[in-house]
N, C-alpha and C. Protein backbone atom coordinates (compact mmCIF):
# COMPACT_ATOMS: atom_id res chain seq x y z
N UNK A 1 0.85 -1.18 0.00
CA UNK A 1 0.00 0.00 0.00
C UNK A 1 0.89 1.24 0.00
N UNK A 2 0.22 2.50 -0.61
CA UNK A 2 1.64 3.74 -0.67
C UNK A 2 1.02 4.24 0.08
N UNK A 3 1.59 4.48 1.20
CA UNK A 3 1.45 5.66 2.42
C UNK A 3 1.99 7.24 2.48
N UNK A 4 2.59 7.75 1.01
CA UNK A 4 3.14 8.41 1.14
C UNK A 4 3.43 9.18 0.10
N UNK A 5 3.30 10.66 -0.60
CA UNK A 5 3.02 11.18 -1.35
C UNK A 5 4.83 10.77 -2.09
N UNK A 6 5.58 10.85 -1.88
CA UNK A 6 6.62 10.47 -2.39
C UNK A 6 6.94 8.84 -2.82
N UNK A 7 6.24 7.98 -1.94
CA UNK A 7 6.02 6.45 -2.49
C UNK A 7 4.97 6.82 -3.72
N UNK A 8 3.78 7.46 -3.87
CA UNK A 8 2.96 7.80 -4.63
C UNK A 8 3.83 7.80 -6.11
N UNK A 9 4.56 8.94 -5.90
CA UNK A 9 5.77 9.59 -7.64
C UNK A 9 6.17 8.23 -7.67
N UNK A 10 7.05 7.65 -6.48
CA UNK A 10 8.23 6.66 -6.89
C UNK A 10 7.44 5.52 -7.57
N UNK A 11 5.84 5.52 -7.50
CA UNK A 11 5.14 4.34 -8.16
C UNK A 11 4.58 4.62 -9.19
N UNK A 12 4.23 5.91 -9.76
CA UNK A 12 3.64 6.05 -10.61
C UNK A 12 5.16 6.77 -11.61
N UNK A 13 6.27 7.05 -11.34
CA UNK A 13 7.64 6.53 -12.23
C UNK A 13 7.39 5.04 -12.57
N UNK A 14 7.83 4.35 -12.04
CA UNK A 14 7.66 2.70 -11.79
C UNK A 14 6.72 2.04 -12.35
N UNK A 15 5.44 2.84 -12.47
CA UNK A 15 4.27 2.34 -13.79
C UNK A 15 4.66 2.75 -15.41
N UNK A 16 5.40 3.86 -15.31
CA UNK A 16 6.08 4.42 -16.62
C UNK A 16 7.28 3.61 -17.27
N UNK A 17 8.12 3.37 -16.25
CA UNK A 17 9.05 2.67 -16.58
C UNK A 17 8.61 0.81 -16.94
N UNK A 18 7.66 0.42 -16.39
CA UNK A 18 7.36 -0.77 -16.10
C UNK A 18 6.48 -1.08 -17.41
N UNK A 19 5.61 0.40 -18.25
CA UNK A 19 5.08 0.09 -19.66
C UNK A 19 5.86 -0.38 -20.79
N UNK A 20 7.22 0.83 -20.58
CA UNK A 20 8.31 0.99 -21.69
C UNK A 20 9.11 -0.77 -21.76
N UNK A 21 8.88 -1.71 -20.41
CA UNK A 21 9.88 -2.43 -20.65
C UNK A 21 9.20 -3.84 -20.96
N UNK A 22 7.76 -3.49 -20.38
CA UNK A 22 7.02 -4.63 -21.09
C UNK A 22 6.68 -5.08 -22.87
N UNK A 23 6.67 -3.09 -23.34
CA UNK A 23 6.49 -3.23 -24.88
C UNK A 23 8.26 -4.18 -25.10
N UNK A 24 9.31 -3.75 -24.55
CA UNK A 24 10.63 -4.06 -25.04
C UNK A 24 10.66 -5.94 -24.78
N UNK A 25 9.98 -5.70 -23.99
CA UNK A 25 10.25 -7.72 -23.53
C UNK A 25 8.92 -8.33 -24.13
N UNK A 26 8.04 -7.89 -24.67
CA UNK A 26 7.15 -8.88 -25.61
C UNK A 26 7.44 -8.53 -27.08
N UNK A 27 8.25 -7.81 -27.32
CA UNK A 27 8.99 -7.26 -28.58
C UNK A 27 10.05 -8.03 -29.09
N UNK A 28 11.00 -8.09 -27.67
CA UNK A 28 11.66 -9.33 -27.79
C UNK A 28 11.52 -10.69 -27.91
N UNK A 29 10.83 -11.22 -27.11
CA UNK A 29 10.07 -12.74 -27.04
C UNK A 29 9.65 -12.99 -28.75
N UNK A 30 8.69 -11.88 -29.27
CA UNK A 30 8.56 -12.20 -30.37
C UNK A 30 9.10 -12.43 -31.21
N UNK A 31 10.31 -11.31 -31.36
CA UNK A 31 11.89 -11.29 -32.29
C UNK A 31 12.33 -13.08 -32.39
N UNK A 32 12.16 -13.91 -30.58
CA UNK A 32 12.97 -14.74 -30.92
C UNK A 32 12.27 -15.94 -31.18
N UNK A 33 11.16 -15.72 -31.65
CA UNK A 33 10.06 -17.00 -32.71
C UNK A 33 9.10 -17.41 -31.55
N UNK A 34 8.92 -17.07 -30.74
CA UNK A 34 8.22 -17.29 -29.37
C UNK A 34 6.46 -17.66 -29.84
N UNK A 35 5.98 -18.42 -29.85
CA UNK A 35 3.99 -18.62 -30.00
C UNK A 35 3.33 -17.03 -29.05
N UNK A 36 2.40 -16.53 -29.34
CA UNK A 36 1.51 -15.92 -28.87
C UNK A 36 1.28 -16.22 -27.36
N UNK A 37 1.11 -17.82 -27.41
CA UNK A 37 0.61 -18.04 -26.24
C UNK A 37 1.34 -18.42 -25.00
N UNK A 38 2.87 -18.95 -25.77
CA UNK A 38 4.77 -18.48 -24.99
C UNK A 38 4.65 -16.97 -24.73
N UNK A 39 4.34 -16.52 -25.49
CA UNK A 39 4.45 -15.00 -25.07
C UNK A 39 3.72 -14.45 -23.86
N UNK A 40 2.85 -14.55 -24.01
CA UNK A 40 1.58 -14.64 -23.17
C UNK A 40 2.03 -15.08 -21.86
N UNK A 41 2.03 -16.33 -21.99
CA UNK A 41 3.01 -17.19 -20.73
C UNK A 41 4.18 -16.19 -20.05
N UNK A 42 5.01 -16.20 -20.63
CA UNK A 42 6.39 -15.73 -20.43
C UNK A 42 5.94 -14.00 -19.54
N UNK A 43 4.80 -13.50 -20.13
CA UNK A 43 4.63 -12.40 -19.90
C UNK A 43 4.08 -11.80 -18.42
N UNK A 44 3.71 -13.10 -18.04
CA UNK A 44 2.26 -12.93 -16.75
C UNK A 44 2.45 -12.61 -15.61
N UNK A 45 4.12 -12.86 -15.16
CA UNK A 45 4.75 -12.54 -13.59
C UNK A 45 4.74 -11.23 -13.73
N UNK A 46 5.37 -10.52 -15.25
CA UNK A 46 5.41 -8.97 -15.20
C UNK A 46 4.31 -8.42 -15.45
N UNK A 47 3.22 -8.81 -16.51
CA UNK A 47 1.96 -8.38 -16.38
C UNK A 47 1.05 -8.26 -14.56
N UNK A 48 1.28 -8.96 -14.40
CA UNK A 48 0.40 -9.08 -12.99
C UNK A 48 1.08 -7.55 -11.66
N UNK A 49 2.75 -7.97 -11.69
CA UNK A 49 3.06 -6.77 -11.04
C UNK A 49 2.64 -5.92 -11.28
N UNK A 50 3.12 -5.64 -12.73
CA UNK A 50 2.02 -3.61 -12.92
C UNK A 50 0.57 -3.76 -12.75
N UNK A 51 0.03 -5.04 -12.72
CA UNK A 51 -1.48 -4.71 -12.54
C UNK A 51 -1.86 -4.00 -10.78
N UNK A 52 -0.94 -5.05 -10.15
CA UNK A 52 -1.56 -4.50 -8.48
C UNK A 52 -0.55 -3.22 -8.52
N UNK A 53 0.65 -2.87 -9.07
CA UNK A 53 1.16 -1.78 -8.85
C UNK A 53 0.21 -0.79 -9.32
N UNK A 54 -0.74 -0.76 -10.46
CA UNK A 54 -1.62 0.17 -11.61
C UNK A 54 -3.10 0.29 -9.75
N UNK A 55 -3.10 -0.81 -9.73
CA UNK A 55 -4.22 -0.98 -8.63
C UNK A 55 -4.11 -0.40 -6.83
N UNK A 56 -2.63 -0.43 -6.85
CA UNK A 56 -2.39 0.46 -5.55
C UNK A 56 -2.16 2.06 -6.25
N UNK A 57 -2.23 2.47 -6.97
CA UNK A 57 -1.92 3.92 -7.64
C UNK A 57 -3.07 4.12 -7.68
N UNK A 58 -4.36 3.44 -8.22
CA UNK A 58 -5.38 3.93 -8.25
C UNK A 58 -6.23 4.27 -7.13
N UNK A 59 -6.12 3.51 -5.68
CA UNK A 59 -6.56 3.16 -4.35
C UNK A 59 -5.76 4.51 -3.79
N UNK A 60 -4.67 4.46 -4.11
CA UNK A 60 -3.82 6.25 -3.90
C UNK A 60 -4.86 7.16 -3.84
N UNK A 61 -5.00 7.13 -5.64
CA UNK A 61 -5.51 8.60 -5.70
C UNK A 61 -7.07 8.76 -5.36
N UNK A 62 -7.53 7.83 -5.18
CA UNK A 62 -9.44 7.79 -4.64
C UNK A 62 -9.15 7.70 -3.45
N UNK A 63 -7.96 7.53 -2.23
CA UNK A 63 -8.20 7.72 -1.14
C UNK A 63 -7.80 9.77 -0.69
N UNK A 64 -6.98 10.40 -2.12
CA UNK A 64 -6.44 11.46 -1.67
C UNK A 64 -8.00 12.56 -2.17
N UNK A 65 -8.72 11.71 -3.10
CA UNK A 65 -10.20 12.37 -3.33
C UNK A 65 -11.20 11.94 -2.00
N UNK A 66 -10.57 11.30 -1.22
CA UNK A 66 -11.56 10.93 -0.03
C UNK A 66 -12.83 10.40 -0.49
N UNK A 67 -12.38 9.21 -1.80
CA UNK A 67 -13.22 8.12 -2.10
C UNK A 67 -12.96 6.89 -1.80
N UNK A 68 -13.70 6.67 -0.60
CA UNK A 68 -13.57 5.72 0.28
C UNK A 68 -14.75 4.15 0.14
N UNK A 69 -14.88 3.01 0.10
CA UNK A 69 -15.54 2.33 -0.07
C UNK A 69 -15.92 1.86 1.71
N UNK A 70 -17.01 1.60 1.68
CA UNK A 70 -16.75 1.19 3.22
C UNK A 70 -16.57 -0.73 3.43
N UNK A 71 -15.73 -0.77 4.48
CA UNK A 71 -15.46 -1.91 4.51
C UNK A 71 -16.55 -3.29 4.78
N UNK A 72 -15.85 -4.39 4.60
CA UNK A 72 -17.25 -5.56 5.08
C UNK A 72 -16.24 -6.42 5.59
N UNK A 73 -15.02 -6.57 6.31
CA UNK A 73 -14.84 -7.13 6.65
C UNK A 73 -13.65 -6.71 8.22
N UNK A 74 -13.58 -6.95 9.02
CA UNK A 74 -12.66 -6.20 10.05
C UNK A 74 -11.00 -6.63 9.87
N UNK A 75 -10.63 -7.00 8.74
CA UNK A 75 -9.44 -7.20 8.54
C UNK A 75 -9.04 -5.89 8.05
N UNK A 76 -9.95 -5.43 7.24
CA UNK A 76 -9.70 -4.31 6.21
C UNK A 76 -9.20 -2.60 7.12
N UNK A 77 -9.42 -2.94 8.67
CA UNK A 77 -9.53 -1.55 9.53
C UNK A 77 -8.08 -0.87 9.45
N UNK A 78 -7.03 -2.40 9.37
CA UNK A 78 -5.94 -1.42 9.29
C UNK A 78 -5.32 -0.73 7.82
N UNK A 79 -5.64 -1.12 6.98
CA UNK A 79 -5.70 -0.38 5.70
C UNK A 79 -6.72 1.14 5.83
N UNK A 80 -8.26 0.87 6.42
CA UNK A 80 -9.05 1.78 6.47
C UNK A 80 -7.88 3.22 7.29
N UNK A 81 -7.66 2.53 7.91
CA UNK A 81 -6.16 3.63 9.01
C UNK A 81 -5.58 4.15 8.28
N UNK A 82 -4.80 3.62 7.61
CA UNK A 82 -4.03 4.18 6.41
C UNK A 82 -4.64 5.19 5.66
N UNK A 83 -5.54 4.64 5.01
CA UNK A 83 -6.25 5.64 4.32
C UNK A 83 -6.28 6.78 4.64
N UNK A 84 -7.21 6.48 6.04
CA UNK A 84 -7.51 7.98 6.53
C UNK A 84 -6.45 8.77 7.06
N UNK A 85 -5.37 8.77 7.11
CA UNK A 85 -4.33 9.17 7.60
C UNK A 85 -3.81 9.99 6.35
N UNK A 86 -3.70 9.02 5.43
CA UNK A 86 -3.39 9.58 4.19
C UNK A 86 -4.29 10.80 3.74
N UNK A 87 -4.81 10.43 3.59
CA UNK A 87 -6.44 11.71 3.14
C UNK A 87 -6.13 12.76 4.02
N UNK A 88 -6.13 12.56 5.56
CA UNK A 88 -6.08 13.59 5.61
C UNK A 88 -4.64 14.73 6.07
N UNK A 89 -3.85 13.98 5.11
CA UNK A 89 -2.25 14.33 5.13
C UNK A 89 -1.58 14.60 6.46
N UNK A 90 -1.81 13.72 7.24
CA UNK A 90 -1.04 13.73 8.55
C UNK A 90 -0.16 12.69 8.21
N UNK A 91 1.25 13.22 8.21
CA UNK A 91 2.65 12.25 8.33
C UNK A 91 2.35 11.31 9.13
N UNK A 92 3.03 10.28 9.48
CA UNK A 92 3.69 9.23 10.24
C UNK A 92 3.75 9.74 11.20
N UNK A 93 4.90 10.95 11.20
CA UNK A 93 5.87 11.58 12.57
C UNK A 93 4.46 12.15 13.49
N UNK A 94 3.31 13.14 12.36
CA UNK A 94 2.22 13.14 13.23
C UNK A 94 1.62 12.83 13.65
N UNK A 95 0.73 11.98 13.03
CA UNK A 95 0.06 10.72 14.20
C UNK A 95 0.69 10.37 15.12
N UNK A 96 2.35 10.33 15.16
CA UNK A 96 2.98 9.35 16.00
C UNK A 96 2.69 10.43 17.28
N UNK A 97 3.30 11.41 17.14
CA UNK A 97 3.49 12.33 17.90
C UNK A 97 1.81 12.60 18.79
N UNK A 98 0.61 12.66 18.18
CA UNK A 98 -0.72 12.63 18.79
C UNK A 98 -0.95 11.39 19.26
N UNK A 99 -0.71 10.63 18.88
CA UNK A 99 -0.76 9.76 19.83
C UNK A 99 0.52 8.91 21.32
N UNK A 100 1.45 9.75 20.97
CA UNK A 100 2.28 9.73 22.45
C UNK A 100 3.47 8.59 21.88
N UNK A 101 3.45 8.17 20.62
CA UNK A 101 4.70 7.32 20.66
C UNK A 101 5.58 7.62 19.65
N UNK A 102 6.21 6.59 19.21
CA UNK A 102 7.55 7.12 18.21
C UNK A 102 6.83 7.07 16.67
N UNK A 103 7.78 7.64 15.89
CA UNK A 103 7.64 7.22 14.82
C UNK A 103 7.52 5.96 14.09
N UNK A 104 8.57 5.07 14.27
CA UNK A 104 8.67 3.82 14.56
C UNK A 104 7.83 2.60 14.63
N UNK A 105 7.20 3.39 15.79
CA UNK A 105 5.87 2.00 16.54
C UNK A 105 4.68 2.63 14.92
N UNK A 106 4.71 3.62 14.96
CA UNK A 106 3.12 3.86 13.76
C UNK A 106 3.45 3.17 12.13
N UNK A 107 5.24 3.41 12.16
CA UNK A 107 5.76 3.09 10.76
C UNK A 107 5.26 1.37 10.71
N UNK A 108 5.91 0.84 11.74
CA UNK A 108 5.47 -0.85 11.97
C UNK A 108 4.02 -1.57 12.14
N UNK A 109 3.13 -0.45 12.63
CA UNK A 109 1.84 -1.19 12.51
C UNK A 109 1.28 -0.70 11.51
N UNK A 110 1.70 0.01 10.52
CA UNK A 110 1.50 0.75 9.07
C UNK A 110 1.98 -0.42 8.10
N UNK A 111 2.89 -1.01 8.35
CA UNK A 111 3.44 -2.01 7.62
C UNK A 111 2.95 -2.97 7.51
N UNK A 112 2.19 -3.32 9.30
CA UNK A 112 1.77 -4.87 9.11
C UNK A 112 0.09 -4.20 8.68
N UNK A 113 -0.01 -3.84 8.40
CA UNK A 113 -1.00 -3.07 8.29
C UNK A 113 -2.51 -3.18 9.43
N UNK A 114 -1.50 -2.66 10.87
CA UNK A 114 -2.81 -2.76 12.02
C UNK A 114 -2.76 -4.33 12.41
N UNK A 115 -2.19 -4.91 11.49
CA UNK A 115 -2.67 -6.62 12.09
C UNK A 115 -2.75 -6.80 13.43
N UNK A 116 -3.81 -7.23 14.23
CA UNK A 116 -4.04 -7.72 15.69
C UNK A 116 -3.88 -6.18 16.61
N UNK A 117 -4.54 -5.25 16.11
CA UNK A 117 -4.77 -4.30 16.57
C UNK A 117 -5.66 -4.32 18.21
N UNK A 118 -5.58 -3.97 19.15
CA UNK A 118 -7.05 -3.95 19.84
C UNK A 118 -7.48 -2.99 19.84
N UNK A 119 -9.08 -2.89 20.36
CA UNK A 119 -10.30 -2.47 19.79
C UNK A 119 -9.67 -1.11 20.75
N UNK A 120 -9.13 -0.89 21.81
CA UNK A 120 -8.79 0.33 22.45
C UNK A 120 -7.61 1.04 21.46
N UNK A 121 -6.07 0.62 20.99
CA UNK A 121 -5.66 0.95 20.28
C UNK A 121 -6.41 1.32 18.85
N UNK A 122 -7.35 0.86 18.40
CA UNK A 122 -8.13 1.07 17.31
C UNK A 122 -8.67 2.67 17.53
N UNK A 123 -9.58 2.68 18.87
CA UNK A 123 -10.20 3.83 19.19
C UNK A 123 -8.96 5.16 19.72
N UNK A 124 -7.94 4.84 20.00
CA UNK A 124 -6.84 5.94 20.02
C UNK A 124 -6.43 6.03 18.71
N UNK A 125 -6.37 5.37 17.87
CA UNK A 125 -6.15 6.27 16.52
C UNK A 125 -7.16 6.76 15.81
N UNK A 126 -8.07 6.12 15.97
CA UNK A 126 -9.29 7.19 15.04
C UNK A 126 -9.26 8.59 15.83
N UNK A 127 -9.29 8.52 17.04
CA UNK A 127 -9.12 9.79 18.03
C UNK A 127 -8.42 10.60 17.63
N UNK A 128 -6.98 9.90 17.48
CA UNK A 128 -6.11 10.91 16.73
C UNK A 128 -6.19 11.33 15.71
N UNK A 129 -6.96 10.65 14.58
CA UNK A 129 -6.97 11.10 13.19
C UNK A 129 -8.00 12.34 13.36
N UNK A 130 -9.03 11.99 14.14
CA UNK A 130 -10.19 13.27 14.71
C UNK A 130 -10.99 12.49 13.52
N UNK A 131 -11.23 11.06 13.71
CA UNK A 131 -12.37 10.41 12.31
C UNK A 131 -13.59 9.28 13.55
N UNK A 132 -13.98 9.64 13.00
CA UNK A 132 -15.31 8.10 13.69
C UNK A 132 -15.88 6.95 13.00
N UNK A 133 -15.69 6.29 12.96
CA UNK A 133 -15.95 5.25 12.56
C UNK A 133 -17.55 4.63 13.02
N UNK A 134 -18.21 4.52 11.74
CA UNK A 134 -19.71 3.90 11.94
C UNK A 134 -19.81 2.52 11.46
N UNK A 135 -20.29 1.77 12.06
CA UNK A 135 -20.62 0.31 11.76
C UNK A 135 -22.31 0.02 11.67
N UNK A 136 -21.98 -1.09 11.12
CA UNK A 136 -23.32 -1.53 10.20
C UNK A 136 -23.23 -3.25 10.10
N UNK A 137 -24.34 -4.11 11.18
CA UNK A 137 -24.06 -5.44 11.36
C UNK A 137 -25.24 -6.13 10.31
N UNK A 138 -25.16 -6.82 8.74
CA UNK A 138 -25.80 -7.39 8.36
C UNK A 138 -26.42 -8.51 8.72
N UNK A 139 -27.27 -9.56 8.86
CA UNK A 139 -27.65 -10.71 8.61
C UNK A 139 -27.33 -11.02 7.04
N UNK A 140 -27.11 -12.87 7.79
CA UNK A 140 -26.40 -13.05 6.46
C UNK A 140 -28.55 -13.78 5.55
N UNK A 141 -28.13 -13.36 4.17
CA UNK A 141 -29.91 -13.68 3.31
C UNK A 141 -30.65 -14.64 4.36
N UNK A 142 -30.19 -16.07 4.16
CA UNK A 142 -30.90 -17.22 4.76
C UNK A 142 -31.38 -16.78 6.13
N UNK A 143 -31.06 -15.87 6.87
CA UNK A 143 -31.06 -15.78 8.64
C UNK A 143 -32.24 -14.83 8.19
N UNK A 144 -32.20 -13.69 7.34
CA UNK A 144 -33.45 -12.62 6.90
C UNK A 144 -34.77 -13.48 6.26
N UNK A 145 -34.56 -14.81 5.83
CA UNK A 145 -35.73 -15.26 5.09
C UNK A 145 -36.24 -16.09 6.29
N UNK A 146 -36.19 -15.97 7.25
CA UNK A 146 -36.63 -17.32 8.32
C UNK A 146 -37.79 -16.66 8.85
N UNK A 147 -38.83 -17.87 8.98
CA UNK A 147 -39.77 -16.95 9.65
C UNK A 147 -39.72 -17.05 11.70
N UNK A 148 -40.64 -15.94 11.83
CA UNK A 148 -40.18 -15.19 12.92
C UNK A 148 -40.36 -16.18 13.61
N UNK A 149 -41.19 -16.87 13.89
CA UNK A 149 -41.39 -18.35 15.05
C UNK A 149 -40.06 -18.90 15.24
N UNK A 150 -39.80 -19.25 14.04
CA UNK A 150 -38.15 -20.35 14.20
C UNK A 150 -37.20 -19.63 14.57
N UNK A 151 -37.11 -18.33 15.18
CA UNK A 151 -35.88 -17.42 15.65
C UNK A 151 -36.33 -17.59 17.30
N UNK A 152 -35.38 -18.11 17.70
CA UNK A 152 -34.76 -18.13 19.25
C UNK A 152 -33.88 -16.83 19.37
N UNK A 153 -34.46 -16.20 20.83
CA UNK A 153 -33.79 -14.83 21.31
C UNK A 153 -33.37 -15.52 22.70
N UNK A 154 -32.03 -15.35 22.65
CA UNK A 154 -31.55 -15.41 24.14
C UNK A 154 -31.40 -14.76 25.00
N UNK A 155 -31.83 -14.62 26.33
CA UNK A 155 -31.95 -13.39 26.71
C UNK A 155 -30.40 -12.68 27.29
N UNK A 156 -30.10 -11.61 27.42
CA UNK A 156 -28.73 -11.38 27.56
C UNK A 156 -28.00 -11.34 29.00
């Protein structure tokens, strides 16, 4: 994920450079009698990189338009972090600093991206970002089509 308006350039160089060398290496393949579908083949480890590289550039710039999708799954919170951090152009060093620790500790759970966060650390960084977070608990179809008799309420 690019966290960082300068990872941002260094990737969207890196999509430029990464067009010029794909025309040069299926240019080549062909030169050396290669099938369409060798080509093809041969092509797919580097095709695929620029695709998620083309796909984190794009997640860039709809998070710096503060076009946000909302999540459906709670893995996704520490990316959602990111985001919002990003959007709303607070460095690393700042967050780190609002929330009382190093640079360091925010760079590393930026990396793993939040993995095994707790729900209190969760709520000190939205704090810090100054964002709130709203949730929304679906039923899954089959549990919505049941009729009301066959639903057991336990009491709490």
């Amino acid at each position: 994920m690019i966290r960082s308006e300068a990872e941002y350039r260094e990737a969207r160089k890196r999509l430029d450079e990464d067009r010029l060398f794909i025309q040069a290496q299926r240019k080549a393949l062909e030169a050396e009698g290669f099938s369409p579908e060798e080509v093809a083949r041969g092509m797919e480890p580097t095709l695929a990189f620029h695709e998620q590289l083309k796909e984190e550039v794009t997640f860039y710039e709809r998070v710096k338009r503060l076009d946000f999708d909302a999540i459906t799954s709670l893995d996704q919170i520490g990316r959602m972090l990111i985001a919002f951090r990003v959007a709303l152009n607070i460095s690393q060093r700042e967050l780190a600093k609002r929330l009382g620790v190093s640079e360091a500790v925010v760079s590393r759970d930026e990396r793993n991206e939040y993995h095994g966060i707790s729900v209190e650390r969760l709520q000190r960084v939205l704090d810090a970002l100054k964002v709130r977070m709203v949730s929304q608990v679906e039923m899954p179809p089959e549990q919505n089509a049941a009729p009301e008799e066959n639903r057991e309420l336990i009491p709490a």
